[in-house]
Protein backbone atom coordinates (compact mmCIF):
# COMPACT_ATOMS: atom_id res chain seq x y z
CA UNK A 1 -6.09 -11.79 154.80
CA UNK A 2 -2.91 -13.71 155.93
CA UNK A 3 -1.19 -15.83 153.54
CA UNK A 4 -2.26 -18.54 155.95
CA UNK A 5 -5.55 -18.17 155.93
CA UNK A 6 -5.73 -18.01 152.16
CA UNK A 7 -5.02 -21.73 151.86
CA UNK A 8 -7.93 -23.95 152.24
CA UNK A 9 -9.33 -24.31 155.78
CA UNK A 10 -8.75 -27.55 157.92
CA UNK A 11 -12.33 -26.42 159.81
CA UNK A 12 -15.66 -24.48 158.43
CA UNK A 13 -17.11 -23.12 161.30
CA UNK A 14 -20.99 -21.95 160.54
CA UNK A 15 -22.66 -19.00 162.54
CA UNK A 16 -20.18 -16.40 164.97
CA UNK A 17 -22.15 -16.40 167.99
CA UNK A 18 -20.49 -17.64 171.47
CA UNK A 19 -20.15 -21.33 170.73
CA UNK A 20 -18.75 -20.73 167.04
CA UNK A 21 -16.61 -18.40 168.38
CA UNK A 22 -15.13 -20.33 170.87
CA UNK A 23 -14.65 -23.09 168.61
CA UNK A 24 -12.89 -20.96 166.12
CA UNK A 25 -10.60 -19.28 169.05
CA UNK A 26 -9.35 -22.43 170.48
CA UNK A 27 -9.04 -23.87 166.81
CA UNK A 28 -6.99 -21.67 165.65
CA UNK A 29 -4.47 -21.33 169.61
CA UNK A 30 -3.51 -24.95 168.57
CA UNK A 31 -2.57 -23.95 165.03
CA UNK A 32 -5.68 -25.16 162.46
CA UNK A 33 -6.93 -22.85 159.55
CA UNK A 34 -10.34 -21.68 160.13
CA UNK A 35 -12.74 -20.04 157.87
CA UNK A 36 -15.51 -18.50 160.62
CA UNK A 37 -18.70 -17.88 158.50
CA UNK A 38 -21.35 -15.34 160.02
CA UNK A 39 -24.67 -14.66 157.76
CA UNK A 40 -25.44 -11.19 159.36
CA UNK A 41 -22.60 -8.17 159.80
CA UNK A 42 -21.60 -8.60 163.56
CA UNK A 43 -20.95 -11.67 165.77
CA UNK A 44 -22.65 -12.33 168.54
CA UNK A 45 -26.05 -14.38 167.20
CA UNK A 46 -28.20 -13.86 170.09
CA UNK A 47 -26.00 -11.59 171.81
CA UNK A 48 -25.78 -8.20 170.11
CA UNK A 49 -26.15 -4.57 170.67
CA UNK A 50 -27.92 -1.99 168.48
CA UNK A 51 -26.69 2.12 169.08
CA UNK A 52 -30.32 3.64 168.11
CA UNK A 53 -30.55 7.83 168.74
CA UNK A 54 -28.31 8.18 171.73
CA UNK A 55 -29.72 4.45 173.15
CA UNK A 56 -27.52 1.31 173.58
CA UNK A 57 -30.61 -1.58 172.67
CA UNK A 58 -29.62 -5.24 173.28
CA UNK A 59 -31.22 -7.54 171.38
CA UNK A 60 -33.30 -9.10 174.20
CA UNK A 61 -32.80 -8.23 177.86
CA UNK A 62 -29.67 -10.34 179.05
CA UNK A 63 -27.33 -9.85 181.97
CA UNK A 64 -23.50 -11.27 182.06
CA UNK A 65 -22.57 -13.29 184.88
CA UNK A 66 -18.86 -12.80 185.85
CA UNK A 67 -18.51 -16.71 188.02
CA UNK A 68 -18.89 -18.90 184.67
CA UNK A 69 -15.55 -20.81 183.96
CA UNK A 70 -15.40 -20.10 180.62
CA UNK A 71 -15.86 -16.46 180.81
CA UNK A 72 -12.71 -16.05 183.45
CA UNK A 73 -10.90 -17.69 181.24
CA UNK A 74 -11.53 -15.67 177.77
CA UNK A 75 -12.01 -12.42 179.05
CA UNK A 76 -10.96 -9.58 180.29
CA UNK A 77 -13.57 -8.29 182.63
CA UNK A 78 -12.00 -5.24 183.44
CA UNK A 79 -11.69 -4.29 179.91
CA UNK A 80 -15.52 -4.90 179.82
CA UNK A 81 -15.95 -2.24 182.04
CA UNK A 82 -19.13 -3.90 183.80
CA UNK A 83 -21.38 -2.48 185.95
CA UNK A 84 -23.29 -4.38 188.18
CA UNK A 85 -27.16 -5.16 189.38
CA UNK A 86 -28.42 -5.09 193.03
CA UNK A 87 -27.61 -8.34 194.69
CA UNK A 88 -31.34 -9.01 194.88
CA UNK A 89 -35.11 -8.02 193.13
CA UNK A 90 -37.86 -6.48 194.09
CA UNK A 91 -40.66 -8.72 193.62
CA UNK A 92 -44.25 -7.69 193.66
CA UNK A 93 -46.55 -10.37 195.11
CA UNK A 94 -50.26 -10.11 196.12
CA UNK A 95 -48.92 -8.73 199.59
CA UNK A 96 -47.27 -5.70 198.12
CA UNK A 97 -43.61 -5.14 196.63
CA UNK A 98 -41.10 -6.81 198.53
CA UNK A 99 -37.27 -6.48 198.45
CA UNK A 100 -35.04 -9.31 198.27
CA UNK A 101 -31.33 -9.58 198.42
CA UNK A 102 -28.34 -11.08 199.49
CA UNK A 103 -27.51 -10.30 203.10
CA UNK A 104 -23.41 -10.86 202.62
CA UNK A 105 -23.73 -8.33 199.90
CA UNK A 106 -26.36 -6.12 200.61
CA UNK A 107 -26.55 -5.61 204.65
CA UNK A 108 -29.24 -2.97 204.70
CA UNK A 109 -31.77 -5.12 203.31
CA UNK A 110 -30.67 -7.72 205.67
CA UNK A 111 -34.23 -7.42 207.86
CA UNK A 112 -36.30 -8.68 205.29
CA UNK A 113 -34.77 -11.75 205.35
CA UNK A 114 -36.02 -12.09 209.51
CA UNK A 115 -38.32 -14.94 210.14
CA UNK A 116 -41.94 -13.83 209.18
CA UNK A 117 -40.86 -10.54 207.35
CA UNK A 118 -40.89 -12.43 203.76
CA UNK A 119 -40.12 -16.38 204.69
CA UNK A 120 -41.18 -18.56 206.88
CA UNK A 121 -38.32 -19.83 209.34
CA UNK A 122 -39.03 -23.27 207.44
CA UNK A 123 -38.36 -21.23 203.90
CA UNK A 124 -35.55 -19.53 205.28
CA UNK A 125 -34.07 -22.82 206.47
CA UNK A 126 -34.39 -24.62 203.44
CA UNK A 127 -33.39 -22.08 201.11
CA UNK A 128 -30.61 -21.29 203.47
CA UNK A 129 -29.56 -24.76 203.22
CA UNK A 130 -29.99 -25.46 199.60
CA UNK A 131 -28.22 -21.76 198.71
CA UNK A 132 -24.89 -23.68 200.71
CA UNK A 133 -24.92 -27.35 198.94
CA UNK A 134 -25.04 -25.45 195.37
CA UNK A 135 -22.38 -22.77 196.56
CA UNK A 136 -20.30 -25.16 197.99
CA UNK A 137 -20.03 -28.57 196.37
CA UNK A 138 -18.36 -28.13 192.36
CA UNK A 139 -20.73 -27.76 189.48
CA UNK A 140 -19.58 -31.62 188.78
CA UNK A 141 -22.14 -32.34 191.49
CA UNK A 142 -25.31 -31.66 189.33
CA UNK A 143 -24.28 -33.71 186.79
CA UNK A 144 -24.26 -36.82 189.27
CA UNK A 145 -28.46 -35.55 190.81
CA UNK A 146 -31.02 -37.41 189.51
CA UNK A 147 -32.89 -35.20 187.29
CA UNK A 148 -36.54 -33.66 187.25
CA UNK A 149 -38.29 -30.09 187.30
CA UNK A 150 -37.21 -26.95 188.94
CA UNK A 151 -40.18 -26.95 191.03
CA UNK A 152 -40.23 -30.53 191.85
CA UNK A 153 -36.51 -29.77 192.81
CA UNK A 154 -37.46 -26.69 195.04
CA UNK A 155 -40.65 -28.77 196.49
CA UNK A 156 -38.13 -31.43 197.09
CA UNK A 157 -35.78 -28.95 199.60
CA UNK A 158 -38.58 -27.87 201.55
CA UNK A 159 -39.63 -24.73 200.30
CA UNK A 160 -43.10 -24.05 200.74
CA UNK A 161 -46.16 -23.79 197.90
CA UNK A 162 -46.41 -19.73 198.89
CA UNK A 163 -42.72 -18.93 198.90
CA UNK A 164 -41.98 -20.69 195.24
CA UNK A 165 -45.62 -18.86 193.59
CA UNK A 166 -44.64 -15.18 195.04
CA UNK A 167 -40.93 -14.99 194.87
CA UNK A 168 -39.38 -18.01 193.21
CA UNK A 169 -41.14 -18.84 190.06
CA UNK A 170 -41.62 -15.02 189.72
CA UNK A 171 -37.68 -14.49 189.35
CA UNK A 172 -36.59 -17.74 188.01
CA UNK A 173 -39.18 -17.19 184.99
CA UNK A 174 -37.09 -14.49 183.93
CA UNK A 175 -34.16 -16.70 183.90
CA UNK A 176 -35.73 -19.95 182.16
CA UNK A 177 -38.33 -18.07 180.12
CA UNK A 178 -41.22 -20.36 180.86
CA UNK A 179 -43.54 -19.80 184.23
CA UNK A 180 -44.28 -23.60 185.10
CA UNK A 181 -40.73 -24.26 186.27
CA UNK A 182 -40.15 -27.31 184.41
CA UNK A 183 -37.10 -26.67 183.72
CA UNK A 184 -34.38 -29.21 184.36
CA UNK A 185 -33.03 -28.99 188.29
CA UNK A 186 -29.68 -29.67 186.92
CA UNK A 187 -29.87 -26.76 185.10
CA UNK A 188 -31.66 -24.63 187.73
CA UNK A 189 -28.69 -25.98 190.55
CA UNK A 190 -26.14 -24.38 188.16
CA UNK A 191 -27.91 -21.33 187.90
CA UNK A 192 -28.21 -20.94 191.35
CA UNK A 193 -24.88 -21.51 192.21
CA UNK A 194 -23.38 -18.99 189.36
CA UNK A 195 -25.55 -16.35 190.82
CA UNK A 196 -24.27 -16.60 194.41
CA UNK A 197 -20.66 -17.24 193.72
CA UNK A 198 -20.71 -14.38 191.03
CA UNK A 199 -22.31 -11.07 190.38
CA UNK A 200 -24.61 -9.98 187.40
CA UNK A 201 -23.42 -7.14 185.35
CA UNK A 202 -23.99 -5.30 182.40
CA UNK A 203 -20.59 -4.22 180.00
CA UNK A 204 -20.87 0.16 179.72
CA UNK A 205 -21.05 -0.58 175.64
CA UNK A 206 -23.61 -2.94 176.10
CA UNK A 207 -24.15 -6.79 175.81
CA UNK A 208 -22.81 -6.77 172.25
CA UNK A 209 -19.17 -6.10 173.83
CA UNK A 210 -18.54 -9.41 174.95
CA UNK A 211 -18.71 -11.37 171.57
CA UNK A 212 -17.10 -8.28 169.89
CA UNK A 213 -14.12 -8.73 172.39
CA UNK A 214 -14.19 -12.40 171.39
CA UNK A 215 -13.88 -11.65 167.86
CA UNK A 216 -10.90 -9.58 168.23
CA UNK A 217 -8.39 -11.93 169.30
CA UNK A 218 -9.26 -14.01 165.99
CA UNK A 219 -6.41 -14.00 163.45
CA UNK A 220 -7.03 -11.68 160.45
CA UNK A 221 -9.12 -12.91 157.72
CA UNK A 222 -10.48 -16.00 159.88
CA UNK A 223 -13.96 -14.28 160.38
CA UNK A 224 -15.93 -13.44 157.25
CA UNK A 225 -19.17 -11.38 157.77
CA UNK A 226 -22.46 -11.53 155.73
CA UNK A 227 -21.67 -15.05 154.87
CA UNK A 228 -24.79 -16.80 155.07
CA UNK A 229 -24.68 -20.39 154.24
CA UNK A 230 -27.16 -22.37 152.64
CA UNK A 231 -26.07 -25.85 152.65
CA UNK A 232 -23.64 -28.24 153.91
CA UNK A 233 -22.56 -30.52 151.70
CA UNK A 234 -19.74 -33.49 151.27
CA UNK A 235 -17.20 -31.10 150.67
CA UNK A 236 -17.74 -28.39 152.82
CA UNK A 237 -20.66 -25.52 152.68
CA UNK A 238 -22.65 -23.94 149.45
CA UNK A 239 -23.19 -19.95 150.25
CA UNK A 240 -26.14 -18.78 149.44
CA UNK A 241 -24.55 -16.59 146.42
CA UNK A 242 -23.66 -19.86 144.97
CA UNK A 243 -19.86 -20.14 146.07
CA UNK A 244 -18.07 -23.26 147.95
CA UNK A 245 -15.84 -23.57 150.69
CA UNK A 246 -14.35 -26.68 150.98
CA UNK A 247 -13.04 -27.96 153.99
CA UNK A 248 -13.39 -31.85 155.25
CA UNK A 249 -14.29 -30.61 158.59
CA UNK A 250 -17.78 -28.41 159.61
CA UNK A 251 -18.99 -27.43 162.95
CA UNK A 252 -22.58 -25.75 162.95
CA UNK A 253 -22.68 -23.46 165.43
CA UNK A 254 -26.14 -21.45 164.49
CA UNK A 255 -29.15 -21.14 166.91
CA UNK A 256 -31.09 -24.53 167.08
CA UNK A 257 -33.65 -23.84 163.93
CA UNK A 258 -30.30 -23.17 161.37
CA UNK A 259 -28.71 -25.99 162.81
CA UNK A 260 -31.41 -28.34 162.07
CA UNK A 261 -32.18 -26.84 158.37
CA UNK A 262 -28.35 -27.49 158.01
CA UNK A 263 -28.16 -30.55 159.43
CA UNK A 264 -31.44 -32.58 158.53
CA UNK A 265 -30.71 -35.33 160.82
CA UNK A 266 -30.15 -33.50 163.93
CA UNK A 267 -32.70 -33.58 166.91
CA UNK A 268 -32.76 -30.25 168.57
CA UNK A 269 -34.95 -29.50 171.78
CA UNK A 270 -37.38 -26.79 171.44
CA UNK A 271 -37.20 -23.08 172.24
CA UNK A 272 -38.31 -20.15 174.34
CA UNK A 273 -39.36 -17.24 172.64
CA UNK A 274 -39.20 -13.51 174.39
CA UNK A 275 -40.15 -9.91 173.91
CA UNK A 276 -38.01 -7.38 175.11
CA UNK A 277 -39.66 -3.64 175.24
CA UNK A 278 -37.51 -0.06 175.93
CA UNK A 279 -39.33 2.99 176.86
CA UNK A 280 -37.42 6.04 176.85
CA UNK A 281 -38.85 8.17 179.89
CA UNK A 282 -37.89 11.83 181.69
CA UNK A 283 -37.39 10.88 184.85
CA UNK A 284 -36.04 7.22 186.10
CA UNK A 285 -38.99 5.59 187.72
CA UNK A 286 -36.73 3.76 190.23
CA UNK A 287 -33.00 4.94 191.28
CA UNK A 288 -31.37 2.00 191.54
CA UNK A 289 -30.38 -1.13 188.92
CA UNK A 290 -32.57 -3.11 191.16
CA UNK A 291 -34.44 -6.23 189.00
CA UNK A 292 -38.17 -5.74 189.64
CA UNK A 293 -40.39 -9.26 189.06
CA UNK A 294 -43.78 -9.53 189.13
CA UNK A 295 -45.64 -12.62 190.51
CA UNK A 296 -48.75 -11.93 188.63
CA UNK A 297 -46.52 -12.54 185.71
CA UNK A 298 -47.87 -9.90 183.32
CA UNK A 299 -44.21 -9.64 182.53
CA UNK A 300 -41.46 -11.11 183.37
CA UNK A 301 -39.24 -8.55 184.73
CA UNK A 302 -38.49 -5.08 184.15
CA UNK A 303 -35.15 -2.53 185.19
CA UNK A 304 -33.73 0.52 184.41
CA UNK A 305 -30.96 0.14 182.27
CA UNK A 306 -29.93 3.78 182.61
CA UNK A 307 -29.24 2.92 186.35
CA UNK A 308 -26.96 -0.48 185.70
CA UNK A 309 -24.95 1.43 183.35
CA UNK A 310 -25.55 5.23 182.75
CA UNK A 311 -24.35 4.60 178.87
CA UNK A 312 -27.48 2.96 177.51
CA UNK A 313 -29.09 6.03 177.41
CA UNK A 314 -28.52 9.87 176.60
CA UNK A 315 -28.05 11.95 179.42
CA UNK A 316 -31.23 13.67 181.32
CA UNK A 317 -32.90 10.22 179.68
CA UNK A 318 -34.13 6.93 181.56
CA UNK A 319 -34.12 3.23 179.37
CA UNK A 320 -36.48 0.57 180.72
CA UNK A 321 -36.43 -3.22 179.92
CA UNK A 322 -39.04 -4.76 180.11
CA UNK A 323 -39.80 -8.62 179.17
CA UNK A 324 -43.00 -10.63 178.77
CA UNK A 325 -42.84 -14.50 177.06
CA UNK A 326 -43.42 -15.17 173.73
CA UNK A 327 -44.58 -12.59 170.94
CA UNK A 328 -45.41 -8.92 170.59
CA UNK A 329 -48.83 -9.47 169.72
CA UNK A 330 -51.40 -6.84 169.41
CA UNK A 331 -52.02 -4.74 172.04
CA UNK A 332 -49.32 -6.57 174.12
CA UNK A 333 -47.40 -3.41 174.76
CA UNK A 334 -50.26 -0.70 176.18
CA UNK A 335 -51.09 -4.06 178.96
CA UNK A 336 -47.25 -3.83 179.33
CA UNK A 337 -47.43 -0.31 179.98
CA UNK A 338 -50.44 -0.34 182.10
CA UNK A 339 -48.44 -3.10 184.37
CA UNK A 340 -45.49 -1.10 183.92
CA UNK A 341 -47.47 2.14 185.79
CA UNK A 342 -48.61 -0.80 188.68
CA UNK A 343 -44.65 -2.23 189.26
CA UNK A 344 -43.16 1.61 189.47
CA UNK A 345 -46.00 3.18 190.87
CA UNK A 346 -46.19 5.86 188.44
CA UNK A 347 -47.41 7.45 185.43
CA UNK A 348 -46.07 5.68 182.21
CA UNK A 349 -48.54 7.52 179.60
CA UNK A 350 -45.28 10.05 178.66
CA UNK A 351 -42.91 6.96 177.95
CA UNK A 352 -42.04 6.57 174.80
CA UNK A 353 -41.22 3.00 173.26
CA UNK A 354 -38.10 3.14 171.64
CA UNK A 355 -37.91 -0.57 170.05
CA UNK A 356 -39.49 -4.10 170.86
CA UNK A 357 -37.51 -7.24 170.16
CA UNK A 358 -38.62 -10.18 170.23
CA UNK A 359 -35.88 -13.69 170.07
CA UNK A 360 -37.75 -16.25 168.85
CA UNK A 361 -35.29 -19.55 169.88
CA UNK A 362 -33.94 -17.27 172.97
CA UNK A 363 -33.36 -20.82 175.17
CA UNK A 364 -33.65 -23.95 174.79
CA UNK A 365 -36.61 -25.80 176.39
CA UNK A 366 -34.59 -27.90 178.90
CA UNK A 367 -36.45 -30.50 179.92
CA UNK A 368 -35.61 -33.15 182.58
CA UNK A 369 -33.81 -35.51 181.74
CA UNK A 370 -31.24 -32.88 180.30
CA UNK A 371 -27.79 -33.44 179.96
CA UNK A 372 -25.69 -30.91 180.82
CA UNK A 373 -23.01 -31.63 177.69
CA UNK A 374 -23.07 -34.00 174.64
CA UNK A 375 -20.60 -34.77 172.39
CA UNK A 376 -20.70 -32.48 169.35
CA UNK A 377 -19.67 -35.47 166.96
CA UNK A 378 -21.99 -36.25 164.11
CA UNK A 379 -20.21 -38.16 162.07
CA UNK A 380 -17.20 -38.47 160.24
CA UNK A 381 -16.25 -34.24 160.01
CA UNK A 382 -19.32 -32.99 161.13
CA UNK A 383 -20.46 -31.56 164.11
CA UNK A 384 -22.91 -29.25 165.90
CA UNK A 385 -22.10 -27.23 168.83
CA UNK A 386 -24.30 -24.30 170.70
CA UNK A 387 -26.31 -23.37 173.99
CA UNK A 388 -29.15 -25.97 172.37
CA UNK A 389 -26.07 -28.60 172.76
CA UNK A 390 -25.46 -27.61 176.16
CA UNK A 391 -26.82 -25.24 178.43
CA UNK A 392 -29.07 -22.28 177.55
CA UNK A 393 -26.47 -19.83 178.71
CA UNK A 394 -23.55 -18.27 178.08
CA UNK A 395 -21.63 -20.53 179.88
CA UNK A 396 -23.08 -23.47 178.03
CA UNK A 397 -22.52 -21.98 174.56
CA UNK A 398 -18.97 -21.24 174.92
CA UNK A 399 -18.27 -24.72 177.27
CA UNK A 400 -20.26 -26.62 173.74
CA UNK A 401 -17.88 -24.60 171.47
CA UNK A 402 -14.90 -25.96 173.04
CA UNK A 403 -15.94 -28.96 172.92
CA UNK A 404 -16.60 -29.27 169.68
CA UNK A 405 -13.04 -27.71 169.11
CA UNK A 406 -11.31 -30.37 171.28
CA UNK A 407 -13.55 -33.09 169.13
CA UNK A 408 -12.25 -31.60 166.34
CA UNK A 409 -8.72 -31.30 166.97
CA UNK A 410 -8.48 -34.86 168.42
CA UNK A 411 -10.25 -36.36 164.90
CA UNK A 412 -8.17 -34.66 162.91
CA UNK A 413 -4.52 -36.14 164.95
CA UNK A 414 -6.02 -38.77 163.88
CA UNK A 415 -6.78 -38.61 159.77
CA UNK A 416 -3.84 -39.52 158.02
């Protein structure tokens, strides 16, 4: 530990997942003492990686978006070494699979996209049309719409009852982790326009490498692992083994159920849960890191990791994701792999499940009217910053940390 960081901290951060460590970062560029407290022995929160027998296992299926502001500016993507999805999916509707992608990225697909193939010309216009506005106007612009649900939004644009049931809420239930799409437009306009202007990806060590490379440009001795914290109190935060750290300042930045233990006046929204299974088969079951969604909505989606990035698994070995909503509850995981046998057209009865996770408090449920950022200010040194705070994404957890560091930093120019 530095010298420096042996003197009492001007900030307690709580919890080292993308907001806390983002608050922490910029904390510490401007010259404050931080003390970084994580309760389990990695950073990340949400956002980890387990190495299990020869498989990389993220803790939940997630992608990494490379167009979010925040991420170009903390991180090196090339050090990353990310490997990227199919512009598109491959959606499986009561008509049969059918392939979807992005014509400007992927040309030989283009066809599908004729009128009649897939869309109607009146889907194709209004998608068309609505794909521009969010592509081209800035991200300020959804702040400024008047608010309501994903599907009222889509509705709204033109886009017909069949097109939203066998492609849309298919795909974008995978993204908000609920299948009613009542999600917040201004959320879903966001989404929409970080996935055209940017390209989904997957780092070669696995999701856990992007908090890890977060955590390394931390001064020493900032971060302190297996730090769980059980209270915070006037002066600072109680540990659970019965220790103090004293600081005048705290930002909770914990997943939304911590946050409100810690902080018994806080309102937080509530949260998605999801269950992520791997199977371990022989043979890949489709040769391409093509996103496969089915409209039935047995699951949500399912890929093969092995193809995104060869690393997840040993070699001669195929990884599938696969993720339903809510809980691994009896019996959940043979219907997976029955629907699992439908989606690749083949026999799964040889795959082998190699874990099942499930996230409780994956997103938060973001209802209309949601704002898009709050002020992280409780009261006087205390303050709350995470995806719950923001936007359930990585974009929104780092964008909340920073906040709540520039909140910080501001309050304390001012103390005397």
């Amino acid at each position: 530990m530095s010298p420096r960081h042996r003197q009492a901290p001007d900030a307690v951060v709580v919890g080292g997942g993308l907001a806390g460590l983002a608050c922490a970062l910029d904390l510490c560029s401007v010259g404050r003492r931080v003390a970084l407290l994580e309760a389990s022995d990695g950073v990340g929160g949400r956002m980890r990686t387990d190495r299990r027998e020869g498989f990389l296992l993220d803790r939940g299926f997630q992608v990494f978006n490379t167009s979010y502001p925040q991420v170009r500016r903390r991180l090196d993507l090339r050090g990353l070494r990310l490997r990227p999805f199919t512009a598109g999916v491959i959606a499986h509707t009561p008509k049969g699979p059918v392939r979807l992608a992005d014509p400007t990225r992927e040309p030989g697909v283009a066809g599908a996209l004729l009128p009649g193939r897939v869309f109607s010309a009146r889907d194709l216009a209004a998608l068309g049309a609505l794909t521009a506005r969010d592509a081209i106007l800035p991200a300020s612009a959804a702040r400024r719409r008047r608010d309501g649900s994903t599907s009222a939004a889509l509705t709204r644009a033109g886009v017909s009852d069949a097109a939203i049931a066998d492609f849309l809420r298919p795909f974008l239930s995978g993204v908000f982790l609920e299948d009613r799409l009542e999600t917040s437009a201004r959320f879903f306009h966001l989404v929409w326009r970080s996935m055209v202007r940017g390209s989904l990806c997957l780092p070669e060590e696995g999701i856990g490498a992007v908090p890890a490379r977060l955590a390394e440009g931390l001064p020493e001795g900032v971060l302190r692992l297996d730090t769980p914290v059980a209270e915070v109190t006037d002066a600072g935060v109680l540990l659970e083994d019965g220790s103090e750290v004293a600081a005048k300042t705290v930002v909770v930045a914990t997943n939304a159920a911590t946050a409100a233990r810690l902080l018994p006046h806080l309102t937080v929204p509530d949260t998605r849960t999801v269950t992520t299974y791997y199977h371990a088969t022989a043979r890949t079951p489709l040769a391409e890191p093509t996103l496969v969604v089915d409209s039935a909505g047995t699951v949500l989606n399912t890929c093969v990791l092995s193809e995104v990035a060869p690393t997840y698994a040993p070699a001669g070995t195929g990884l599938v994701s696969t993720s339903v909503l809510g809980s691994d509850l009896p019996g959940r995981s043979q219907v997976v792999l029955g629907r699992l046998a439908e989606l690749y057209g083949t026999d799964t009865s040889d795959w082998q499940q190699v874990a099942a996770y499930t996230v409780e408090g994956a997103l938060p449920a973001m209802l209309p009217p949601w704002p898009l950022s709050r002020t992280t200010r409780l009261g006087r040194g205390r303050y709350v910053c995470g995806d719950h705070q923001a936007t359930g994404s990585v974009q929104g957890a780092l964008a909340s940390g920073a906040r709540a560091a520039r909140e910080v930093c501001a309050d304390l120019e001012r103390q005397p």
